[in-house]
N, C-alpha and C. Protein backbone atom coordinates (compact mmCIF):
# COMPACT_ATOMS: atom_id res chain seq x y z
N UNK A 1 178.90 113.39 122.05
CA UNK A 1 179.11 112.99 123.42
C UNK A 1 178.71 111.52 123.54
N UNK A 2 179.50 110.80 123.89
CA UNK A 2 179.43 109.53 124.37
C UNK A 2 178.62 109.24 125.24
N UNK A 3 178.27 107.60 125.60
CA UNK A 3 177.37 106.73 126.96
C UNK A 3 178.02 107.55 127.86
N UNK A 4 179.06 107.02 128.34
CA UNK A 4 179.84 107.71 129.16
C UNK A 4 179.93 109.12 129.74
N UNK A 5 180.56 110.13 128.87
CA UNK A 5 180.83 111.25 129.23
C UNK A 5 179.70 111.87 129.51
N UNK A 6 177.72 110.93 128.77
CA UNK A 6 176.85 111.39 129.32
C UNK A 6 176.93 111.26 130.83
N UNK A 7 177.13 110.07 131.20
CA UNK A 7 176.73 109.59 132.52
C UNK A 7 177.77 110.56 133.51
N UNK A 8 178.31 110.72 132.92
CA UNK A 8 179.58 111.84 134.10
C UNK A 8 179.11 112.98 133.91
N UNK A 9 178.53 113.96 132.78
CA UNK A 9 177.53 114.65 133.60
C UNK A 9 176.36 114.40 134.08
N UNK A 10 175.32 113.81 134.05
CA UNK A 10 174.89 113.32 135.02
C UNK A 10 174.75 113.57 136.12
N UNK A 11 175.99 112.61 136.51
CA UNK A 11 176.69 112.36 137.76
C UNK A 11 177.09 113.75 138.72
N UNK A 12 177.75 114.59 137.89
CA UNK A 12 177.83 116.10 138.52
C UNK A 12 176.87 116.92 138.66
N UNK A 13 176.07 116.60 138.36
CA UNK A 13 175.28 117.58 137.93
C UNK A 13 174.02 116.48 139.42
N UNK A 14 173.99 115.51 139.14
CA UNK A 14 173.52 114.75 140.44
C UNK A 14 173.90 115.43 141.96
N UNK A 15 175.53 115.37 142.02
CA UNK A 15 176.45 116.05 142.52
C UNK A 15 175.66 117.35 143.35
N UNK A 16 175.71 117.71 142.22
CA UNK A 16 175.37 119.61 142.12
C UNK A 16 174.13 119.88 143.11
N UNK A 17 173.43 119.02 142.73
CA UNK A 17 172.23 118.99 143.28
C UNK A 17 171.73 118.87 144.37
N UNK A 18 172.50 118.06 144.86
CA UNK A 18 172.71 117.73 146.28
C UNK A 18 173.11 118.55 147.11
N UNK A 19 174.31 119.17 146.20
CA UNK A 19 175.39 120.54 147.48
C UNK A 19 174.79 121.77 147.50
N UNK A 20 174.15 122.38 146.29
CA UNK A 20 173.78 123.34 145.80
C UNK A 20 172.58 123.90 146.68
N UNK A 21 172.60 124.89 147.45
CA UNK A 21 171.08 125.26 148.14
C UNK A 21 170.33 126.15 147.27
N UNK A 22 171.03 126.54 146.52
CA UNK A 22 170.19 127.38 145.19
C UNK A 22 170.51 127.27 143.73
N UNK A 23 169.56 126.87 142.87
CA UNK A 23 170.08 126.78 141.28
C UNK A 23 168.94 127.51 140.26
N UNK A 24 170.15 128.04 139.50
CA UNK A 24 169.06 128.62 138.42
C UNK A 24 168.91 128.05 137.32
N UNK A 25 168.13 127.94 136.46
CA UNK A 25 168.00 127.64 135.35
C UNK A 25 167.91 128.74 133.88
N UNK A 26 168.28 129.02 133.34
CA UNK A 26 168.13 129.96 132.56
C UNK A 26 168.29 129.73 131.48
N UNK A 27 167.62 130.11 130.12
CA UNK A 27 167.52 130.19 128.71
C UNK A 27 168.66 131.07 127.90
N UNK A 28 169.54 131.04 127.27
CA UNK A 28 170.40 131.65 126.55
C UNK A 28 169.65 131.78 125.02
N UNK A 29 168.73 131.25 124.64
CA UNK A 29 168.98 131.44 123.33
C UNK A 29 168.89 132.48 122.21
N UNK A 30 169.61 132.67 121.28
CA UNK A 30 170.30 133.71 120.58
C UNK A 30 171.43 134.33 121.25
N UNK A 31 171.83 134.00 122.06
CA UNK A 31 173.06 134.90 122.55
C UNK A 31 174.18 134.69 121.97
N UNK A 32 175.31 135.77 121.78
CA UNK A 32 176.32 134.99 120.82
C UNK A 32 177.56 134.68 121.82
N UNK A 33 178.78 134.07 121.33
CA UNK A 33 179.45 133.09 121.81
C UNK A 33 180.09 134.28 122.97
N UNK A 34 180.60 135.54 122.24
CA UNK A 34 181.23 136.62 123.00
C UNK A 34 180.34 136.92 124.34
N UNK A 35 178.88 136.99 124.39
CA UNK A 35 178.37 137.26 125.56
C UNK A 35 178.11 136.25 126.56
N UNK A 36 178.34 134.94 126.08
CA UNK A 36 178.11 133.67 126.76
C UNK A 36 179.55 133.43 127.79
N UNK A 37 180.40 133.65 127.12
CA UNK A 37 182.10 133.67 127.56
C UNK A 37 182.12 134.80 128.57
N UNK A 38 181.83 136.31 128.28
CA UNK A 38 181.74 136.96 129.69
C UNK A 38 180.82 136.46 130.37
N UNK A 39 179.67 135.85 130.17
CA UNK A 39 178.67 135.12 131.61
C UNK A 39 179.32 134.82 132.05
N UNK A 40 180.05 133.78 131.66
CA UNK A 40 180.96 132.69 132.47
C UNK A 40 181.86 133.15 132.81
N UNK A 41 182.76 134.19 132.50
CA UNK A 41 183.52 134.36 133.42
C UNK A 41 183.53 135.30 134.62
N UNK A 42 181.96 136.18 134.56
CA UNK A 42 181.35 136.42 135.59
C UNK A 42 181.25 135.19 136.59
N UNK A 43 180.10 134.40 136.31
CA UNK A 43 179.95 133.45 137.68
C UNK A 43 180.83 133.03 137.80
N UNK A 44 182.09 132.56 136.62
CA UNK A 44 183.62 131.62 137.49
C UNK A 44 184.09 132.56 138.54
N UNK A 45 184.21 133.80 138.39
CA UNK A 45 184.72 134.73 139.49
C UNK A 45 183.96 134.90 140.64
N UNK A 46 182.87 134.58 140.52
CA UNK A 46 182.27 134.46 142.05
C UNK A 46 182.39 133.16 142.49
N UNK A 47 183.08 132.40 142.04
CA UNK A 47 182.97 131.28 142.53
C UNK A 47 182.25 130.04 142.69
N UNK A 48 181.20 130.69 141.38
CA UNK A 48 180.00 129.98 141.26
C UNK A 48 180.17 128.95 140.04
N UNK A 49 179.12 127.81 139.98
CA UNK A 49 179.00 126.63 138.98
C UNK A 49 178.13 127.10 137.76
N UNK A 50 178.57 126.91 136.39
CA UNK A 50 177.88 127.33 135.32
C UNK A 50 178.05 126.43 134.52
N UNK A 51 176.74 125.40 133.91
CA UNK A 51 176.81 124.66 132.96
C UNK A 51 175.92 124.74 131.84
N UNK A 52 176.14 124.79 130.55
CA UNK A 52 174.98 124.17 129.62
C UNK A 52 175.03 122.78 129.33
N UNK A 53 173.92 122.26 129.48
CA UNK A 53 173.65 120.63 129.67
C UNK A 53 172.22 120.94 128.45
N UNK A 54 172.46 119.40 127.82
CA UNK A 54 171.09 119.34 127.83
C UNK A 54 169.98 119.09 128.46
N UNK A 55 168.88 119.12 128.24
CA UNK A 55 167.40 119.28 128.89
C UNK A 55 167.28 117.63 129.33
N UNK A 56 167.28 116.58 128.23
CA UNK A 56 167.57 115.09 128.44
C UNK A 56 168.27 114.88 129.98
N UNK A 57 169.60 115.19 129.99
CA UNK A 57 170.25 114.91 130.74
C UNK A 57 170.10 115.48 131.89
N UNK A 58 169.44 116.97 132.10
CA UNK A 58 168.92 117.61 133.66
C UNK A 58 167.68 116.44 134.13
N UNK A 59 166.67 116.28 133.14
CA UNK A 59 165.56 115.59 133.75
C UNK A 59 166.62 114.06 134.08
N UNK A 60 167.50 113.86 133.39
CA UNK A 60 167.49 112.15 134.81
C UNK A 60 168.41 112.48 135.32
N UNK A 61 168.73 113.35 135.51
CA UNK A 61 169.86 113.49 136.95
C UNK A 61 168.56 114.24 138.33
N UNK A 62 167.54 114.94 137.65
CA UNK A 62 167.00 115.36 138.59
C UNK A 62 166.13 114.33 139.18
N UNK A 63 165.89 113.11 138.20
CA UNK A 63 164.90 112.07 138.42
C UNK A 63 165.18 111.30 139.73
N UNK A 64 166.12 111.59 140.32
CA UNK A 64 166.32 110.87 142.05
C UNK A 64 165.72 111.91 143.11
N UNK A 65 165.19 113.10 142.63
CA UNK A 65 164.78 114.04 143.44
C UNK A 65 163.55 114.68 143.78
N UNK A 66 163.15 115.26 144.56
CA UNK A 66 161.47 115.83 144.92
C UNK A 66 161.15 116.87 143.88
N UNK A 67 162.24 117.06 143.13
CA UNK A 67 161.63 118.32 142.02
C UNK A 67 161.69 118.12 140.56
N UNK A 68 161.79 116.69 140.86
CA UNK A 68 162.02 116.48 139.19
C UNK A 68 160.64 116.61 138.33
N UNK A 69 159.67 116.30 138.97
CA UNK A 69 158.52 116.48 137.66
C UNK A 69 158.07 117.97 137.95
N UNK A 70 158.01 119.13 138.70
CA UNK A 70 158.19 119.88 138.66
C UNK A 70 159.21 120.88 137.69
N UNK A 71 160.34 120.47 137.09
CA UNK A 71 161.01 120.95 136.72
C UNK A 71 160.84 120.28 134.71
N UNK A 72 160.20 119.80 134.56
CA UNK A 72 160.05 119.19 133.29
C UNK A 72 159.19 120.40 132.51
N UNK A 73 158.02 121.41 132.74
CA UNK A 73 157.88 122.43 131.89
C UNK A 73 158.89 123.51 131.47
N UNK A 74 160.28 123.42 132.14
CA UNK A 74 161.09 124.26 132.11
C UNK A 74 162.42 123.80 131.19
N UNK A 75 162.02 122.19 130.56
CA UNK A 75 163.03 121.99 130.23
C UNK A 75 162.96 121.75 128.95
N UNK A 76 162.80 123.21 128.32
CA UNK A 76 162.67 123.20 126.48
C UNK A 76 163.58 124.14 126.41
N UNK A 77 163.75 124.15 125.35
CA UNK A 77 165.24 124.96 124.27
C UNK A 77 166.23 124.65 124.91
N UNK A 78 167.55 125.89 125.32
CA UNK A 78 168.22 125.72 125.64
C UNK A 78 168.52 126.07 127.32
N UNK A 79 169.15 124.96 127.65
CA UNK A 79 169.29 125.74 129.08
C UNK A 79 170.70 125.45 130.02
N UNK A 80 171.03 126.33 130.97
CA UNK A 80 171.76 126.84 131.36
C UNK A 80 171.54 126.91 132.89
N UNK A 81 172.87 125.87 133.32
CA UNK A 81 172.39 126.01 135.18
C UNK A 81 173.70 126.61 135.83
N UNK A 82 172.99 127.51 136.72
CA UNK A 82 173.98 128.50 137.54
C UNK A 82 173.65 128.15 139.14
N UNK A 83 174.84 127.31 140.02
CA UNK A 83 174.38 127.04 141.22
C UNK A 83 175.42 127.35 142.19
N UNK A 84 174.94 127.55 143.32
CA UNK A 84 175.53 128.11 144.58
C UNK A 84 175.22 127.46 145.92
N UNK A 85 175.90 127.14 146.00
CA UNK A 85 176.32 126.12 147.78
C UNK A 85 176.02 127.37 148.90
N UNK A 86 176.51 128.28 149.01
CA UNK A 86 176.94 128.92 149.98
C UNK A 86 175.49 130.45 149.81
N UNK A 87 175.88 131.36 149.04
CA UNK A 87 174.90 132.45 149.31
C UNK A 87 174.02 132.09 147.88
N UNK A 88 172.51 132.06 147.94
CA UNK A 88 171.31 131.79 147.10
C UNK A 88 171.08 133.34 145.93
N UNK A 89 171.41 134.61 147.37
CA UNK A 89 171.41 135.55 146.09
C UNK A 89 172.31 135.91 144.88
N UNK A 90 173.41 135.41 144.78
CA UNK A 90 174.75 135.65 144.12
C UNK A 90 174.15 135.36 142.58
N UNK A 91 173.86 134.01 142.68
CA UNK A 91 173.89 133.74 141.38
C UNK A 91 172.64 134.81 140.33
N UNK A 92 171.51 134.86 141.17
CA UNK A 92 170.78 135.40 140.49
C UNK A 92 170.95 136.81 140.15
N UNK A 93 171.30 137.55 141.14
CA UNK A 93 172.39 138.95 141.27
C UNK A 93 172.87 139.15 139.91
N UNK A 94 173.92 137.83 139.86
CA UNK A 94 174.45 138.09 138.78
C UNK A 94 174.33 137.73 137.26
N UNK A 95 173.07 137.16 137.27
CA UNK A 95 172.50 136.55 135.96
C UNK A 95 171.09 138.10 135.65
N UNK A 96 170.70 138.56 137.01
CA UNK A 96 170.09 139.81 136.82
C UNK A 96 170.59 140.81 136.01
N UNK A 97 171.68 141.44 136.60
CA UNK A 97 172.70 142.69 135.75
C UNK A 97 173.31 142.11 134.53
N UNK A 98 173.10 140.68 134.44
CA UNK A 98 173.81 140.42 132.89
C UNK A 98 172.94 140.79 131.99
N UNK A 99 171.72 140.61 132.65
CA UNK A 99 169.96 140.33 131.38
C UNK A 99 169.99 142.01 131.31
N UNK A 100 170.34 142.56 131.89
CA UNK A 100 170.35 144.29 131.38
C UNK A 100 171.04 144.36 130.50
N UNK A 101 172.07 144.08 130.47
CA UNK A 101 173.30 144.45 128.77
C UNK A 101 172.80 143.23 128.09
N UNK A 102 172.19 142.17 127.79
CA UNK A 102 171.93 141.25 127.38
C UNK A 102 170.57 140.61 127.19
N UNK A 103 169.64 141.61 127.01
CA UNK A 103 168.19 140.70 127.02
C UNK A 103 167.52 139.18 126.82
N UNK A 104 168.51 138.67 125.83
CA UNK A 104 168.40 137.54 125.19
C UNK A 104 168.72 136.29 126.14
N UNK A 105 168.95 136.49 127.49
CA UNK A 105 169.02 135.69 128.56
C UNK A 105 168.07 135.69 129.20
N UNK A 106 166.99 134.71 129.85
CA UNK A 106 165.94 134.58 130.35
C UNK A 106 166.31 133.43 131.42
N UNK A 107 165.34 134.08 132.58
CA UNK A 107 165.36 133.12 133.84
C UNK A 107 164.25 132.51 133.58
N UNK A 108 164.61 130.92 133.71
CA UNK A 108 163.09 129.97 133.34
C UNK A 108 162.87 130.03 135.12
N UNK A 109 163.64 129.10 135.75
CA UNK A 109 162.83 128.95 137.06
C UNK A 109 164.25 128.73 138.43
N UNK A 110 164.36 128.79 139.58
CA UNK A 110 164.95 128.78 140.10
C UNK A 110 164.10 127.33 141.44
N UNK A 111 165.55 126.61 141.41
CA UNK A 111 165.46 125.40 142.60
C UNK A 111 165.97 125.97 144.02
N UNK A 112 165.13 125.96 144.90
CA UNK A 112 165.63 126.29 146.53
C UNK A 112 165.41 125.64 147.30
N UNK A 113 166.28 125.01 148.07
CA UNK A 113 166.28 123.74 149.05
C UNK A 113 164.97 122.44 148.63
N UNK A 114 164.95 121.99 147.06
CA UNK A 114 164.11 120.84 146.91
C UNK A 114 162.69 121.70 146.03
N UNK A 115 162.57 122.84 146.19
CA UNK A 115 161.41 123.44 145.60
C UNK A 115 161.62 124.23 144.18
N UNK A 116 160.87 124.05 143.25
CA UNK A 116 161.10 125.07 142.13
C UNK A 116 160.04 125.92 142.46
N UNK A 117 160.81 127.21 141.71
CA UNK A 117 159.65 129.01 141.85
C UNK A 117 159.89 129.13 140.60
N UNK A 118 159.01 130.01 139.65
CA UNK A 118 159.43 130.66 139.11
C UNK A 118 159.64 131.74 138.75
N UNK A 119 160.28 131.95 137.55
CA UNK A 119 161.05 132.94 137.19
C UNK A 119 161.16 134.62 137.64
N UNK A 120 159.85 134.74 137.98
CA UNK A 120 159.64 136.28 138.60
C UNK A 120 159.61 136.10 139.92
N UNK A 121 159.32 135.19 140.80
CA UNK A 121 159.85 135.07 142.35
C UNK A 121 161.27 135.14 142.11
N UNK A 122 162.02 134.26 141.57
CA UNK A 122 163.90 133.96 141.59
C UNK A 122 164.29 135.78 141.23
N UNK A 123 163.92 136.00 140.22
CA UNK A 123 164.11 137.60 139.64
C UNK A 123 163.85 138.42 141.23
N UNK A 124 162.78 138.29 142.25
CA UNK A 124 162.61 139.13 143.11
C UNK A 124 163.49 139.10 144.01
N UNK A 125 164.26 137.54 144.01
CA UNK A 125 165.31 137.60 145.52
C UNK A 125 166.49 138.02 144.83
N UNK A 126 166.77 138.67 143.86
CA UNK A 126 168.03 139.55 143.40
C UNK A 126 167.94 140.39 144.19
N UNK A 127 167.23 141.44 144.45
CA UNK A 127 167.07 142.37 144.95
C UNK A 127 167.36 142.51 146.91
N UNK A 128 166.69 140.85 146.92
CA UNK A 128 166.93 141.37 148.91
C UNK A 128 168.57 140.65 149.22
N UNK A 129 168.68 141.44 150.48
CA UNK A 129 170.06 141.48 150.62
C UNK A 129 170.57 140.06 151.05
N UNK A 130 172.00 140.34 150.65
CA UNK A 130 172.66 138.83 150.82
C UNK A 130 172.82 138.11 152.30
N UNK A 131 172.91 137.14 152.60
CA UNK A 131 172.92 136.86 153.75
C UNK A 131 174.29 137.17 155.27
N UNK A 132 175.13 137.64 154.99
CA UNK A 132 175.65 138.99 155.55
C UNK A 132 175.30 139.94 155.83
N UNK A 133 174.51 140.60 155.19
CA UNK A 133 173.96 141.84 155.37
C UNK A 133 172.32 141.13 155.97
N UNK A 134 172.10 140.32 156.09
CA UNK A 134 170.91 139.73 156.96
C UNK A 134 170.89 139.58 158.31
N UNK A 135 172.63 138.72 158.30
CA UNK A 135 172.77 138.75 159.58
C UNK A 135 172.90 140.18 160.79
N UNK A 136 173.80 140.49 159.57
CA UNK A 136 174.08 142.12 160.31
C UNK A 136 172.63 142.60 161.05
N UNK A 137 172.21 142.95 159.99
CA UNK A 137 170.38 143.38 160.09
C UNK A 137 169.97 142.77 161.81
N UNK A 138 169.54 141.53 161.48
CA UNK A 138 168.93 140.76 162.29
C UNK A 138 170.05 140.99 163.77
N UNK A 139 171.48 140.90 163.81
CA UNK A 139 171.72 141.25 165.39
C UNK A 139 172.12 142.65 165.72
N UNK A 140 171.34 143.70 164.84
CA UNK A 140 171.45 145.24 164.82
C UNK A 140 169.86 145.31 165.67
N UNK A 141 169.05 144.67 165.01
CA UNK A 141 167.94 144.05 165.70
C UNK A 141 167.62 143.83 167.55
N UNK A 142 168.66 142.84 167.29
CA UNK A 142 168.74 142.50 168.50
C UNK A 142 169.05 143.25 170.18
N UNK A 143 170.49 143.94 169.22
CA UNK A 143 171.26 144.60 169.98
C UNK A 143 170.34 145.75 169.82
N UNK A 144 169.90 146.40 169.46
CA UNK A 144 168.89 147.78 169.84
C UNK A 144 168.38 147.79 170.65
N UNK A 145 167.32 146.90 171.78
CA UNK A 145 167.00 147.23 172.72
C UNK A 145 167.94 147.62 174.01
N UNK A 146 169.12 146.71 173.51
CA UNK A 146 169.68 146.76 174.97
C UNK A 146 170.38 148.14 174.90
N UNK A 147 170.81 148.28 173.68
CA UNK A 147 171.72 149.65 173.40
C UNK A 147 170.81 150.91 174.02
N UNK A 148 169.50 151.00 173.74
CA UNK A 148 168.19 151.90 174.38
C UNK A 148 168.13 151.90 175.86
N UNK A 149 168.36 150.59 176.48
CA UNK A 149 168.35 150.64 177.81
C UNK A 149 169.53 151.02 178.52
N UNK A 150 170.31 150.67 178.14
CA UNK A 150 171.73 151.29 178.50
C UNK A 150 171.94 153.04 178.40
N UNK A 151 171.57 153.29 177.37
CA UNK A 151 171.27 154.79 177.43
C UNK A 151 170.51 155.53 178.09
N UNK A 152 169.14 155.15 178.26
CA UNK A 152 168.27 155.81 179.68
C UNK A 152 168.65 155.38 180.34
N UNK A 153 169.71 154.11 181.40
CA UNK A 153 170.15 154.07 182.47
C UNK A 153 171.09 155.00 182.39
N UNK A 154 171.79 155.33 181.40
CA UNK A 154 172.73 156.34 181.75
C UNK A 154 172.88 157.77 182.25
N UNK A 155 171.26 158.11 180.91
CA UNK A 155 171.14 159.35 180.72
C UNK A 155 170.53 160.02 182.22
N UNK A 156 170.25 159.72 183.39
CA UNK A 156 170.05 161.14 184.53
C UNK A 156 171.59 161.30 184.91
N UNK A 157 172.66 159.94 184.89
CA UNK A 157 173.47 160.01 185.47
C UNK A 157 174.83 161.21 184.62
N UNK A 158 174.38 161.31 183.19
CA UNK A 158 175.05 162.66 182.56
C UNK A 158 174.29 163.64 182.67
N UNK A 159 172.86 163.83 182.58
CA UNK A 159 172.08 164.76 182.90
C UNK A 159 172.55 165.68 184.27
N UNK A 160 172.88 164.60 185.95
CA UNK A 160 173.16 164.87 186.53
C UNK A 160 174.52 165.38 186.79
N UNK A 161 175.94 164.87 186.08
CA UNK A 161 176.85 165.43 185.76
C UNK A 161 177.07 166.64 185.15
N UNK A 162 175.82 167.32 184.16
CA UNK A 162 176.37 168.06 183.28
C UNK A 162 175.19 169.22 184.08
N UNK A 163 174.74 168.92 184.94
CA UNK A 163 173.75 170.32 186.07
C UNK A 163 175.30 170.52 187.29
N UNK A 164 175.99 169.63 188.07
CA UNK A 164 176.72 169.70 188.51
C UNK A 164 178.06 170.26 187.84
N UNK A 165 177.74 170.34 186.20
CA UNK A 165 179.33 171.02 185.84
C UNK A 165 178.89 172.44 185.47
N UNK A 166 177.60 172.89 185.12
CA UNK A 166 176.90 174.11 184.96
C UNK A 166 176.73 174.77 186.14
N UNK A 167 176.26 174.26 187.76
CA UNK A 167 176.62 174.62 188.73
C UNK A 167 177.77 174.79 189.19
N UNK A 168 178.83 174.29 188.94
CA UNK A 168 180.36 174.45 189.22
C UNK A 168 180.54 176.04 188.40
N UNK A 169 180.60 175.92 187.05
CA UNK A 169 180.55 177.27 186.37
C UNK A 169 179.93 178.84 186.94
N UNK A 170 178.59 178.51 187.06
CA UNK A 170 178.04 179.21 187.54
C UNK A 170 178.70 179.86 189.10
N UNK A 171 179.08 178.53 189.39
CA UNK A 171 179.66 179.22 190.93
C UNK A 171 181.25 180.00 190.74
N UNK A 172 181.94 179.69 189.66
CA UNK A 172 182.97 180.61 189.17
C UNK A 172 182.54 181.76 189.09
N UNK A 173 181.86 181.90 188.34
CA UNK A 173 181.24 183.31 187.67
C UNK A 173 180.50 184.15 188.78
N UNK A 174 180.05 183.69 189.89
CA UNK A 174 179.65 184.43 190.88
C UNK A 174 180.60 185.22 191.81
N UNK A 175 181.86 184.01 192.24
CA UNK A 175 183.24 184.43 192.91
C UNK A 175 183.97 185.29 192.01
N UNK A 176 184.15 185.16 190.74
CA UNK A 176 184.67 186.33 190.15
C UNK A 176 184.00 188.07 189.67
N UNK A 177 183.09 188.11 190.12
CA UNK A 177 182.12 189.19 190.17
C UNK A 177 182.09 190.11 191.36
């Protein structure tokens, strides 16, 4: 790889950094070429960014940023960045269920809005739900009280309907006797 074609990744990867509200970092090594090729074409199908860069080249692209010396114990052997603009759990989601058929993949540390965590925090937000299903949550939330009040305002007024349709009955059953 050339001056150049260094500096253009770099540059994307500068890029990346900027757009990206969540990035992972992860270790491949020993994996063979066949399981590296389905990674990738896992995250290409979500729509997600997957690069191996070297370690050199992450630390000065990260070097314009609040997490760059933070991120320098993480940057030995080989590594591997998986990033997402849009939903934070996706990527890890899917770097999670890969490390099940694939042990030999390891999460070093995950970047979120300017901060690095590591590896067993990033591993824990696989698990909580994506931000769709947050929102949902949160105005299911919302909407519950009123849905509660609406129902005891309702409920004497069927209560009272359904004594008035049992009295109606009842008064059949008397005239036909």
């Amino acid at each position: 790889m050339n001056l150049e074609q260094k500096q253009e990744v770099v540059e994307k990867l500068k890029e990346n950094f900027k757009r990206c509200s969540f990035i992972v970092m992860s270790d491949f090594q020993g994996m063979d070429v066949a399981s590296m090729e389905k990674l990738r074409r896992e995250i290409k199908s979500k729509g997600l960014n997957f690069w191996v860069v070297k370690n050199t080249l992450i630390a000065k692209a990260a070097s314009e940023f609040s997490f760059s010396n933070q991120i320098v114990p993480y940057l030995k052997g080989m590594t591997a960045i998986t990033c997402s603009a849009e939903d934070p759990g996706t990527p890890i989601k899917i770097l999670k269920e890969f490390q099940k058929e694939d042990p030999r993949l390891k999460i070093k540390c995950g970047i979120i809005d300017g901060k690095v965590i590591e590896s067993e925090k990033v591993i824990g937000l696989a698990d909580m739900p994506n931000k769709t299903t947050l929102r949902a949550m949160f105005l299911g939330l919302l909407t519950a009280p009123a849905q509660r009040l609406l129902a005891l305002l309702q409920a004497p007024q069927t209560e009272f309907l359904c004594l008035l349709k049992a009295y109606g009955e009842k008064k059949k059953e008397t005239e036909k006797s």
